[in-house]
N, C-alpha and C. Protein backbone atom coordinates (compact mmCIF):
# COMPACT_ATOMS: atom_id res chain seq x y z
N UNK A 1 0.84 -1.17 0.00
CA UNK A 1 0.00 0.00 0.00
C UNK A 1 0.89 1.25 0.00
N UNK A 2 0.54 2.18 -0.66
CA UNK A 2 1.47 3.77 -0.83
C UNK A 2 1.20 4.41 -0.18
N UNK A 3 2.14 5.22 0.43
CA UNK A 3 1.93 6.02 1.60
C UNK A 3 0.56 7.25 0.93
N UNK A 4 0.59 7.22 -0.06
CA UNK A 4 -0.60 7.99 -0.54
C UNK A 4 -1.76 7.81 -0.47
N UNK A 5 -2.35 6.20 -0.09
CA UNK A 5 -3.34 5.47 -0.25
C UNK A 5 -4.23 6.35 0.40
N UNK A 6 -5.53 6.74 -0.17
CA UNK A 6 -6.89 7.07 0.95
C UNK A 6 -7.34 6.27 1.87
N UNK A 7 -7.09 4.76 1.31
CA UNK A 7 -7.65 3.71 2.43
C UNK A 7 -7.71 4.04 3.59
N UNK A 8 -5.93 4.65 4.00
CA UNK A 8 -5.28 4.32 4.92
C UNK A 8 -5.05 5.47 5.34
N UNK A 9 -5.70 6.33 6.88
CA UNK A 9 -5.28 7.33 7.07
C UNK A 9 -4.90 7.00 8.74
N UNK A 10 -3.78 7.18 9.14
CA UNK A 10 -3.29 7.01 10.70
C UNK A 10 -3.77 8.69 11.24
N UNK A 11 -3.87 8.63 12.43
CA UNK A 11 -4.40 9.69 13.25
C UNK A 11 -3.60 9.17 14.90
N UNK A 12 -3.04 10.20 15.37
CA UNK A 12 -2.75 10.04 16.84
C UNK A 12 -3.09 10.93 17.24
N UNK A 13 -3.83 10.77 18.98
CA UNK A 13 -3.83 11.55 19.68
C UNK A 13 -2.90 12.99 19.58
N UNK A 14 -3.56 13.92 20.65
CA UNK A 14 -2.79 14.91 21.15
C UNK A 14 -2.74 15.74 22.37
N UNK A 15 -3.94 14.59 22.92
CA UNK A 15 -4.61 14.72 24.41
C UNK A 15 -5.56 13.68 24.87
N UNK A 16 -6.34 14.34 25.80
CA UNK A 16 -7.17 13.16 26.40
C UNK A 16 -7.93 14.75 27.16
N UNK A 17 -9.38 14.07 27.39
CA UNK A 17 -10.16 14.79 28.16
C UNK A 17 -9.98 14.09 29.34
N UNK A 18 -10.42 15.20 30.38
CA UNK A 18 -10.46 14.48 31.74
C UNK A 18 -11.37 14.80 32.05
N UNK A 19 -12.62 14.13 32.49
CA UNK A 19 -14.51 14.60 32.46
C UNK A 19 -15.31 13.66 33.56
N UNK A 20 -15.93 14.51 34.26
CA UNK A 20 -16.51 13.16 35.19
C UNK A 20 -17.98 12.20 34.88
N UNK A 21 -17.60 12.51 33.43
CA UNK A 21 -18.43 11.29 32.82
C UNK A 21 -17.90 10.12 32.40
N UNK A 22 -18.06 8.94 32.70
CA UNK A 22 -17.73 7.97 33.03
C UNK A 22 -18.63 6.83 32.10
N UNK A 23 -19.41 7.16 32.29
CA UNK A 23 -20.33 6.22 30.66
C UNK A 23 -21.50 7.28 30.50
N UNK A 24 -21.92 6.75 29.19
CA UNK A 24 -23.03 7.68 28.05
C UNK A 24 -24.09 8.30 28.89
N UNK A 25 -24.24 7.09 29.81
CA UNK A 25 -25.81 7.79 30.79
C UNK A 25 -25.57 9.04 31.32
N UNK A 26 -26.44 9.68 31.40
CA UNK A 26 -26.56 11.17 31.85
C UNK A 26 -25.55 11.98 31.60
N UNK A 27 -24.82 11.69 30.63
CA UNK A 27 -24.26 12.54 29.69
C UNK A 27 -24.59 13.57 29.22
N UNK A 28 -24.40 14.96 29.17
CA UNK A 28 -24.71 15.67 27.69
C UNK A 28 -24.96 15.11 26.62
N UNK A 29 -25.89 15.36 25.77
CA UNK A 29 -26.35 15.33 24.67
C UNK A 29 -25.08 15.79 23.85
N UNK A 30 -25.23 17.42 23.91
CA UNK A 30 -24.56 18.39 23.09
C UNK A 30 -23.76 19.36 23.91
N UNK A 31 -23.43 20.33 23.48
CA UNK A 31 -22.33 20.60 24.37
C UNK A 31 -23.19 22.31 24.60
N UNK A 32 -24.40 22.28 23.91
CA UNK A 32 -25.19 23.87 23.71
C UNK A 32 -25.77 22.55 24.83
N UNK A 33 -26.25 21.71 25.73
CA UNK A 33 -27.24 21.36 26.76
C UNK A 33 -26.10 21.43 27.95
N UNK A 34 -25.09 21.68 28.15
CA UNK A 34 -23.90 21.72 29.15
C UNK A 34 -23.20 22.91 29.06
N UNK A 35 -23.64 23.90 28.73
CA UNK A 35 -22.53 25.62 28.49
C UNK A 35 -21.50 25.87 29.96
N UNK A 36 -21.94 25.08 31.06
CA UNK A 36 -21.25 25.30 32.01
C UNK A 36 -20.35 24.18 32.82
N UNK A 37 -20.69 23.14 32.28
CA UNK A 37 -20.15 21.40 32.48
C UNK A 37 -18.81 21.41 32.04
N UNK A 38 -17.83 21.75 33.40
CA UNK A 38 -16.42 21.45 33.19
C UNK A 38 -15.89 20.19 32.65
N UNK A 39 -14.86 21.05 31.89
CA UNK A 39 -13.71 19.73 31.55
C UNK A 39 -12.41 20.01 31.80
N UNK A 40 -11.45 19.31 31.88
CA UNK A 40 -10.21 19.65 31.38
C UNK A 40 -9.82 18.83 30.32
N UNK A 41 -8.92 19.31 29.43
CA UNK A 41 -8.44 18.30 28.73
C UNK A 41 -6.71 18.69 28.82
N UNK A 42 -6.06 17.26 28.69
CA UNK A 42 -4.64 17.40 29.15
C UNK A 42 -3.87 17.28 27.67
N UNK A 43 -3.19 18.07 27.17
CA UNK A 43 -2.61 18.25 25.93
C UNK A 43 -1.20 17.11 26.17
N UNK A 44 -1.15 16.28 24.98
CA UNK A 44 0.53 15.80 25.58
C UNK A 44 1.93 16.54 25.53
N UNK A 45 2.80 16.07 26.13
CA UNK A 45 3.81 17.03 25.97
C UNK A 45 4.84 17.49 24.97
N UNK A 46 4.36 16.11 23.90
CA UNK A 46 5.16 16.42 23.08
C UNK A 46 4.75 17.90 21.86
N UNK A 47 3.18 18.20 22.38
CA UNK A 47 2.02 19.37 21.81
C UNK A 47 1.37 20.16 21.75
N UNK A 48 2.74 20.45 23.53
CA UNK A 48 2.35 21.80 24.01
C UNK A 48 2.80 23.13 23.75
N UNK A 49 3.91 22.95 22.85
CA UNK A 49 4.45 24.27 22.29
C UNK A 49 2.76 24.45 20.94
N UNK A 50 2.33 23.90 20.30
CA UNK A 50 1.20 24.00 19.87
C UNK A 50 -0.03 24.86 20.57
N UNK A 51 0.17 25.03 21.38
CA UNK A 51 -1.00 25.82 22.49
C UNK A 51 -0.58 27.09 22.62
N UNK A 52 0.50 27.38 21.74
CA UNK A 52 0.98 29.10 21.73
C UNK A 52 -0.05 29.96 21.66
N UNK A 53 -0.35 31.49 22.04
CA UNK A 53 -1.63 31.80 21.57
C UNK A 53 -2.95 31.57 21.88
N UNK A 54 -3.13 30.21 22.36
CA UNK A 54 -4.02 29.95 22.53
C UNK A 54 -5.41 30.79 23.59
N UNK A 55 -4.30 31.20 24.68
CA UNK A 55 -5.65 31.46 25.09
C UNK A 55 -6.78 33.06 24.88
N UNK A 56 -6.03 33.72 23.50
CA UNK A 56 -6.85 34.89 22.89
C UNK A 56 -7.94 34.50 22.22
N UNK A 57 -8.52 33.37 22.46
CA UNK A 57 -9.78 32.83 21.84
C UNK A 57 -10.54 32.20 22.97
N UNK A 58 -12.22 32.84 23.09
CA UNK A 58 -13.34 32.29 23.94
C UNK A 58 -13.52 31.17 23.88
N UNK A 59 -13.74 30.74 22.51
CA UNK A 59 -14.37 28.95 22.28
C UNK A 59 -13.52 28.17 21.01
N UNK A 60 -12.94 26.81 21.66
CA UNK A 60 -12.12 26.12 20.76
C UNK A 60 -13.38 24.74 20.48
N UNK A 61 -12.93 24.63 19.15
CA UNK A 61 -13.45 23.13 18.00
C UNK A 61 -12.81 21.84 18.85
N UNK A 62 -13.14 21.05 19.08
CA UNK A 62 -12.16 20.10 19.76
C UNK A 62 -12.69 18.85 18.76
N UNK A 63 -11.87 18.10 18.25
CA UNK A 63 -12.20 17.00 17.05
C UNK A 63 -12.05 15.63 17.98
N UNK A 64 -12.55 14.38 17.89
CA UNK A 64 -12.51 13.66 18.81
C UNK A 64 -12.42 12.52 18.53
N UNK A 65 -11.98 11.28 19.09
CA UNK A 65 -12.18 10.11 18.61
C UNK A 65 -12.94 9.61 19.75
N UNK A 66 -14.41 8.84 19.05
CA UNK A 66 -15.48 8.46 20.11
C UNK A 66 -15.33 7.24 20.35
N UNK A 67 -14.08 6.75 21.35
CA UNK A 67 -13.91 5.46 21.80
C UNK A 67 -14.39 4.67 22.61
N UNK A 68 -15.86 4.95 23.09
CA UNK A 68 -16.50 4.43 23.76
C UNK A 68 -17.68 3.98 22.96
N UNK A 69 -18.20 4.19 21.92
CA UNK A 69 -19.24 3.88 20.54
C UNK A 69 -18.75 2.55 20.41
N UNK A 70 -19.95 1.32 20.77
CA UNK A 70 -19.60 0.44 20.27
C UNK A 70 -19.67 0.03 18.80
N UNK A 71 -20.35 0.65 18.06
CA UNK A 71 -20.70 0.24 16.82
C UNK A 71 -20.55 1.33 15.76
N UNK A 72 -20.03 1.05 14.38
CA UNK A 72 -20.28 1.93 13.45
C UNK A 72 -22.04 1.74 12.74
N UNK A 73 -22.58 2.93 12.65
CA UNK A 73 -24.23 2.68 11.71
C UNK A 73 -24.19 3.24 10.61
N UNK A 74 -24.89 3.34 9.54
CA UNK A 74 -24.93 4.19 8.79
C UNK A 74 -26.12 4.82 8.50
N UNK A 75 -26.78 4.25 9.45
CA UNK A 75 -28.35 4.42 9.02
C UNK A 75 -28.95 4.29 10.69
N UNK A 76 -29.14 5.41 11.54
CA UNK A 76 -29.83 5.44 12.77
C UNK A 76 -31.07 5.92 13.30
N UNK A 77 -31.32 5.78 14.26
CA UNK A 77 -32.47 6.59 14.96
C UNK A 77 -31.86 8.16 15.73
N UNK A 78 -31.70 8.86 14.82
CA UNK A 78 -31.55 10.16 16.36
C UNK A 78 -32.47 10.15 17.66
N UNK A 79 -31.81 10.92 18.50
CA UNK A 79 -32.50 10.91 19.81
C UNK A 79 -33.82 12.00 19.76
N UNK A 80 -33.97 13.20 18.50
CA UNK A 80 -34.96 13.87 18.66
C UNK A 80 -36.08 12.97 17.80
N UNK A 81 -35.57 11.46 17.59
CA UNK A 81 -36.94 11.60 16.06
C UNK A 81 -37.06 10.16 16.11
N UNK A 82 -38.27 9.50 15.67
CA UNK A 82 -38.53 7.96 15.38
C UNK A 82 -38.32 7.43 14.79
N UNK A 83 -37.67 8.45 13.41
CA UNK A 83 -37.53 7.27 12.57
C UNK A 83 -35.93 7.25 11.78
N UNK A 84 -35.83 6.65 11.05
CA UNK A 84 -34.79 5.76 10.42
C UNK A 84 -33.80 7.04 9.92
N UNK A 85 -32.63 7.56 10.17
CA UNK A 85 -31.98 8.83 8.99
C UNK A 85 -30.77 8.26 8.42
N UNK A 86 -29.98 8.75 7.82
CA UNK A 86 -28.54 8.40 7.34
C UNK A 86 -27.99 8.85 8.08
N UNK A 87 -27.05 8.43 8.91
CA UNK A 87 -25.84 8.74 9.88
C UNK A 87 -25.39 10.24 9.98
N UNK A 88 -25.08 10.68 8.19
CA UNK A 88 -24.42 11.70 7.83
C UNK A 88 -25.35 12.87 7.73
N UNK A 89 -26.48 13.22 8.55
CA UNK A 89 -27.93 13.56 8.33
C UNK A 89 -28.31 13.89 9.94
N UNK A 90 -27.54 13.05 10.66
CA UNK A 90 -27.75 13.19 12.11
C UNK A 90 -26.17 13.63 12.92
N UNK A 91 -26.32 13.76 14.28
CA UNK A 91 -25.45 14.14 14.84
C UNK A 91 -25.07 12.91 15.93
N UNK A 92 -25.27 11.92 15.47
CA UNK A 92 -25.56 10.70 16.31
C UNK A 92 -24.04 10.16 16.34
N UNK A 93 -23.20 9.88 17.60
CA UNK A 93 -22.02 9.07 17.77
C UNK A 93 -21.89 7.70 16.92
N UNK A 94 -22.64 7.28 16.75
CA UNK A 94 -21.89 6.21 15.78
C UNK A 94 -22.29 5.75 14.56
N UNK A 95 -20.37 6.62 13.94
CA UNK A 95 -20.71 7.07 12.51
C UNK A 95 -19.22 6.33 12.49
N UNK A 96 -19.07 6.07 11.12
CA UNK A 96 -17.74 6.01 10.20
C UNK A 96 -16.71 6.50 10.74
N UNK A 97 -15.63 5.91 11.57
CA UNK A 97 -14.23 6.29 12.17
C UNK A 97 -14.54 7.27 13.39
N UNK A 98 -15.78 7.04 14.29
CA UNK A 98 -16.13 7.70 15.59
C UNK A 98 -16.01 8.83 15.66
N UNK A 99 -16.02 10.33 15.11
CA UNK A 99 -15.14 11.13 14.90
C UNK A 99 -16.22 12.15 15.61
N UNK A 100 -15.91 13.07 16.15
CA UNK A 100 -16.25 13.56 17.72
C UNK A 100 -16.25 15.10 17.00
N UNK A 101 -17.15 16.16 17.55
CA UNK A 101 -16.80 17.60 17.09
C UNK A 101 -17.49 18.48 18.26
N UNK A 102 -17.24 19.00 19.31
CA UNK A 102 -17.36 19.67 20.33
C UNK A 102 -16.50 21.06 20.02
N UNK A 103 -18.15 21.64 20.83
CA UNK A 103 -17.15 23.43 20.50
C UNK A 103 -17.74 23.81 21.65
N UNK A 104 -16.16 24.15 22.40
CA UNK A 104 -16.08 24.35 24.15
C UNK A 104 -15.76 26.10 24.00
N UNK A 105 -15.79 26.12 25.52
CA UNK A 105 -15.59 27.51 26.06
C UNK A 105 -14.04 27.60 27.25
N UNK A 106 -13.13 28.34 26.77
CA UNK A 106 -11.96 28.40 27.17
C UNK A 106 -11.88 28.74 28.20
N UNK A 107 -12.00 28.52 29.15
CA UNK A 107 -11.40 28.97 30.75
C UNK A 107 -10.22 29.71 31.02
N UNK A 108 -9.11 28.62 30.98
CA UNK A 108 -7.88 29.22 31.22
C UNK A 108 -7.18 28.04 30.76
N UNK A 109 -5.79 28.51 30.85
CA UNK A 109 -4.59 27.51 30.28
C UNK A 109 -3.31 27.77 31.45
N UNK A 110 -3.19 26.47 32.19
CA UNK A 110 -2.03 26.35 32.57
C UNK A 110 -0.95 24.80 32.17
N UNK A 111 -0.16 25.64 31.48
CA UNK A 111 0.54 24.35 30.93
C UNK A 111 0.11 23.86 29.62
N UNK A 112 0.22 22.59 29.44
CA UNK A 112 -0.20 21.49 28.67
C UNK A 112 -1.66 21.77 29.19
N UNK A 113 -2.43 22.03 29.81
CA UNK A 113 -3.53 21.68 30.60
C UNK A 113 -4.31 22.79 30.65
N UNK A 114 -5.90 22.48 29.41
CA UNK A 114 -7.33 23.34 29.27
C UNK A 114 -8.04 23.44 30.26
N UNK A 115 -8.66 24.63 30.74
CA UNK A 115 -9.44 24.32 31.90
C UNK A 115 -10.66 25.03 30.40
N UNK A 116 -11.59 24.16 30.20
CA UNK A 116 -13.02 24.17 29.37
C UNK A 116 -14.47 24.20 30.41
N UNK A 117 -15.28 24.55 29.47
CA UNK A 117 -16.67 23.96 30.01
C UNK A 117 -17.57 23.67 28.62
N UNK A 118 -18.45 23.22 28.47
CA UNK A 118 -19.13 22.81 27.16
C UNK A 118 -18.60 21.19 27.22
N UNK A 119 -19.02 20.54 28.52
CA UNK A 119 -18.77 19.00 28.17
C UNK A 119 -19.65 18.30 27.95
N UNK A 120 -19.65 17.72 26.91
CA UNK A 120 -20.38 16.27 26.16
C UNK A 120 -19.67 15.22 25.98
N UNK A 121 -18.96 14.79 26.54
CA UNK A 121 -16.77 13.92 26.70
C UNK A 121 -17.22 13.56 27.88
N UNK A 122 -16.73 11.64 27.28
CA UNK A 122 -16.78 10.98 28.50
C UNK A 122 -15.39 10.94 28.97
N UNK A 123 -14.84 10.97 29.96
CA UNK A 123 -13.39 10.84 30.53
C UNK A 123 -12.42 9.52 29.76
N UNK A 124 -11.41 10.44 29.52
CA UNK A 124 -10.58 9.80 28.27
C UNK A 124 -10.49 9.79 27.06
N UNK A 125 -11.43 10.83 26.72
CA UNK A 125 -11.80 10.74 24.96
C UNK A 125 -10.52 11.27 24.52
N UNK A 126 -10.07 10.48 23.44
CA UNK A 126 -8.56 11.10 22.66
C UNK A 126 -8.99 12.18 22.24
N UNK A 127 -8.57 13.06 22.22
CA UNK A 127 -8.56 14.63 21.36
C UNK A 127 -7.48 14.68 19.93
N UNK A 128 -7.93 14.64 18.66
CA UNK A 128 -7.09 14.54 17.99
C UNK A 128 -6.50 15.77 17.49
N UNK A 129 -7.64 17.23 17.80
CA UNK A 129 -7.10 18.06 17.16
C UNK A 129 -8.30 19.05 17.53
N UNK A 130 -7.54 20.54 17.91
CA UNK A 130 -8.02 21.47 18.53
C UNK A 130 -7.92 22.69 17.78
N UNK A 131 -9.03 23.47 17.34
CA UNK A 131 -9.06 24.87 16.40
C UNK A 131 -9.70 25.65 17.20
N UNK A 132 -9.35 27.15 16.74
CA UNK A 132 -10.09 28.02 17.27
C UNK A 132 -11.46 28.50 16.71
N UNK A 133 -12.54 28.76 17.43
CA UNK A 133 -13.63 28.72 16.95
C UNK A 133 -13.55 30.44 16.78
N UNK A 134 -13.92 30.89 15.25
CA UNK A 134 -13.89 32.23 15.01
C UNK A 134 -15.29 32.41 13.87
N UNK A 135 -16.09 33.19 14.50
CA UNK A 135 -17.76 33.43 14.49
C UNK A 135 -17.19 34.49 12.85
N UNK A 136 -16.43 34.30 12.46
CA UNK A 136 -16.64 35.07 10.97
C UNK A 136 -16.29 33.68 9.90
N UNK A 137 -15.65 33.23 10.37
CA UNK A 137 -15.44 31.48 9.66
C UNK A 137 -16.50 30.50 9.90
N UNK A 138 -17.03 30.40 11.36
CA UNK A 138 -17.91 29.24 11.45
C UNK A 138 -19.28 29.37 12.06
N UNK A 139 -19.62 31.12 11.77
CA UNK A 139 -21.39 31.02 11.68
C UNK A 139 -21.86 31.05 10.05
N UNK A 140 -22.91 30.60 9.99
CA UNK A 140 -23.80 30.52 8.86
C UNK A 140 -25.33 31.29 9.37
N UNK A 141 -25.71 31.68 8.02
CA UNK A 141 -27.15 31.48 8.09
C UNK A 141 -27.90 30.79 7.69
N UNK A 142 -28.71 29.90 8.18
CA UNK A 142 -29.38 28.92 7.46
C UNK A 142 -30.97 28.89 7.22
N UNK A 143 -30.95 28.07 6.45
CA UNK A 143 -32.75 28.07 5.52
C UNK A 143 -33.21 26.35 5.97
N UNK A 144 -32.32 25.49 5.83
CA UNK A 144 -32.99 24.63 5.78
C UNK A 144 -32.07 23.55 6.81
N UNK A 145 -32.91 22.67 7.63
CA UNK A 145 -32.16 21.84 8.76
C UNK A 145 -32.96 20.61 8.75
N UNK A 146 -33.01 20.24 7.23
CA UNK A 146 -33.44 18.89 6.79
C UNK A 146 -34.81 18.25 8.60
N UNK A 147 -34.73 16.93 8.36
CA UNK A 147 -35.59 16.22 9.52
C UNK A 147 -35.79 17.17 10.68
N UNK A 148 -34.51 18.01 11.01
CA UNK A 148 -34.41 18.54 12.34
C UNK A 148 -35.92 19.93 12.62
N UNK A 149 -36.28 20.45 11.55
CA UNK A 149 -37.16 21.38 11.06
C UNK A 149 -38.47 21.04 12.05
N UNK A 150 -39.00 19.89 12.09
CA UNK A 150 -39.78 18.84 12.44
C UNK A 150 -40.29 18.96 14.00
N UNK A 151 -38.72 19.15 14.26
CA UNK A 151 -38.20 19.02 16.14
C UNK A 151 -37.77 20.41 16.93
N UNK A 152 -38.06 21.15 16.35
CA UNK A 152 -37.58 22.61 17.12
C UNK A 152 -38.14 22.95 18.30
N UNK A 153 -39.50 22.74 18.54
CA UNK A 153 -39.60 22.70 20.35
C UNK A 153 -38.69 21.50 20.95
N UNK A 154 -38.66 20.34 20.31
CA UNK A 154 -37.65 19.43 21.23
C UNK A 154 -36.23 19.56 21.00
N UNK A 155 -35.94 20.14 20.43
CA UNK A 155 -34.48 20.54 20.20
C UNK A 155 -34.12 21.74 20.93
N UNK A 156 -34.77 22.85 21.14
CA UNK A 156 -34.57 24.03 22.05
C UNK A 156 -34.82 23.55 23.79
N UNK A 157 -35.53 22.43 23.97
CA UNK A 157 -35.65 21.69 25.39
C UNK A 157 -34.32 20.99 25.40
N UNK A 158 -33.81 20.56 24.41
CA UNK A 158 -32.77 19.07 24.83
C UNK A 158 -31.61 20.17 24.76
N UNK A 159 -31.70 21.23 23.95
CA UNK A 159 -30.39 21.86 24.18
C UNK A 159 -30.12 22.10 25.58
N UNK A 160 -31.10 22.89 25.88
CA UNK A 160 -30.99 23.35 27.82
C UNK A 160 -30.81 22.42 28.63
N UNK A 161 -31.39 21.48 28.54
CA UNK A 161 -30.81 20.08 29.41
C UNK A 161 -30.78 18.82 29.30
N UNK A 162 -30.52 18.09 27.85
CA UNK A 162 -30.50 16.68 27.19
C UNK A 162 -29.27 16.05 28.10
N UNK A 163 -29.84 15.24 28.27
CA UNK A 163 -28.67 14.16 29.10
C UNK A 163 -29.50 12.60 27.97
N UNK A 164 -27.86 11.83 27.89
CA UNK A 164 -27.81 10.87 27.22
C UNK A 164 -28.40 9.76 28.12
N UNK A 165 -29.20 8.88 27.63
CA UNK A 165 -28.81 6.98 27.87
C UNK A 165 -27.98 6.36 27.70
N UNK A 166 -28.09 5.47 28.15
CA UNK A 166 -26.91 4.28 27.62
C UNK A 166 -27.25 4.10 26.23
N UNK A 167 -28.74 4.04 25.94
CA UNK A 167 -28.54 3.62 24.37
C UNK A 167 -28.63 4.84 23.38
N UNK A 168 -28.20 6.18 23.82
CA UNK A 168 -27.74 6.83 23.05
C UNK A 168 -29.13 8.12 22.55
N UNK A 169 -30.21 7.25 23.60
CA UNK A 169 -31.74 8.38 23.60
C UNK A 169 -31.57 9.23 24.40
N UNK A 170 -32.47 10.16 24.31
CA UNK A 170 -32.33 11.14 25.32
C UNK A 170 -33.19 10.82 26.68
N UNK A 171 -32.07 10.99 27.99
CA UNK A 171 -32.84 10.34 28.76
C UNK A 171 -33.45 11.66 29.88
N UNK A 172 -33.40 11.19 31.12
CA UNK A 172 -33.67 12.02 31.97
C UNK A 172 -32.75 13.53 32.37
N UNK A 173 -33.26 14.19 32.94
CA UNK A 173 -32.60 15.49 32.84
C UNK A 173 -31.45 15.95 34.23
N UNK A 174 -31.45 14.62 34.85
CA UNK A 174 -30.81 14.55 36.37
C UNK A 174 -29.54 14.28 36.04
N UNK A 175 -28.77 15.08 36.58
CA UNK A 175 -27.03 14.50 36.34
C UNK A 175 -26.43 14.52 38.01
N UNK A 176 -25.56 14.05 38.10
CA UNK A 176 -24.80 13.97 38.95
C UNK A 176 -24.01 14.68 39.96
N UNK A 177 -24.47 16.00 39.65
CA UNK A 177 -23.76 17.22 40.17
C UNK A 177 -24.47 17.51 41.46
C-alpha cells in the first residue's frame, strides 16, 4: 500500500479529556445542553508548544475520537426523532471512524492543561485536534435543517438540558452534580 493510499489514514492523539463522565448515561447530549459542564483536557507534551496563543480565543473546536461507541451505523435513529436517517444527516455518535466535534468555552490555560466547560466527553476521549472557533469562519445562516425542522420545540428543550442513555436516547434530565 502507498503512503498515498486514501484507504489508509493514521491519526494520533494529542490529548485526552479528563470529564466526570464515566459512561453515556446522563451525559450531555450536546455541548449547547452543558454551556457550564467542566472539563479539562490534558494536551501531551510532546504538543504543548502548539498551544501558543491559545488562550486569545473564547471557544475552541475540539475534534474527537469516540472510543467508547460500540458500533459503526450508517443508518440510525436520532434521539430527537422515530424514525430511520442516514448517519451523515444526524449528529448521532456512531458514525464512520467515531469522529467527535465539540465546540467548548476556554477557561484558562495552565501548561499542557485546558481548563473548558461545554462538556459532552466521556473521561478519556482522545482529542485529535483542537481549532479556534472564530464566528466570521464558522457562523452561517441557514434556511434549511433537513428532519431537524420537524423538532424545534424538542431541540430548544434538549439543548438546555439533554442528558444521554446508555442507548444513546435522550434520557432524563438529572445529572450527577
Amino acid at each position: 500500500m502507498s503512503t498515498d493510499d486514501p484507504a489508509l489514514i493514521t491519526c494520533r492523539p494529542i490529548g485526552r479529556v479528563i470529564s466526570r463522565f464515566t459512561e453515556a448515561q446522563g451525559m450531555p447530549i450536546q455541548t449547547a445542553g452543558a454551556l457550564d459542564e467542566p472539563l479539562q483536557l490534558e494536551v501531551y507534551a510532546e504538543f504543548e508548544a502548539g498551544l501558543r496563543d491559545i488562550e486569545g480565543f473564547d471557544h475552541l473546536w475540539l475534534l474527537t475520537h469516540l472510543h467508547q461507541v460500540p458500533q459503526e451505523r450508517l443508518e440510525v435513529v436520532p434521539f430527537l426523532d422515530q424514525h430511520s436517517h442516514g448517519v451523515f444527516a444526524t449528529r448521532a455518535p456512531a458514525r464512520p471512524n467515531r469522529l467527535g466535534l465539540s465546540l467548548v468555552r476556554l477557561i484558562g490555560r495552565e501548561g499542557r492543561w485546558l481548563q473548558l466547560a461545554g462538556n459532552d466527553l466521556l473521561d478519556g476521549t482522545p482529542v485529535l485536534d483542537i481549532k479556534p472557533y472564530v464566528p466570521r469562519f464558522d457562523v452561517r445562516e441557514t434556511q434549511r435543517i433537513g428532519w431537524f425542522e420537524g423538532h424545534l420545540d424538542r431541540l430548544a428543550s434538549t439543548c438546555s438540558d439533554g442528558r444521554m442513555t446508555g442507548d444513546g436516547s435522550p434520557g432524563p434530565t438529572t445529572s450527577s452534580r
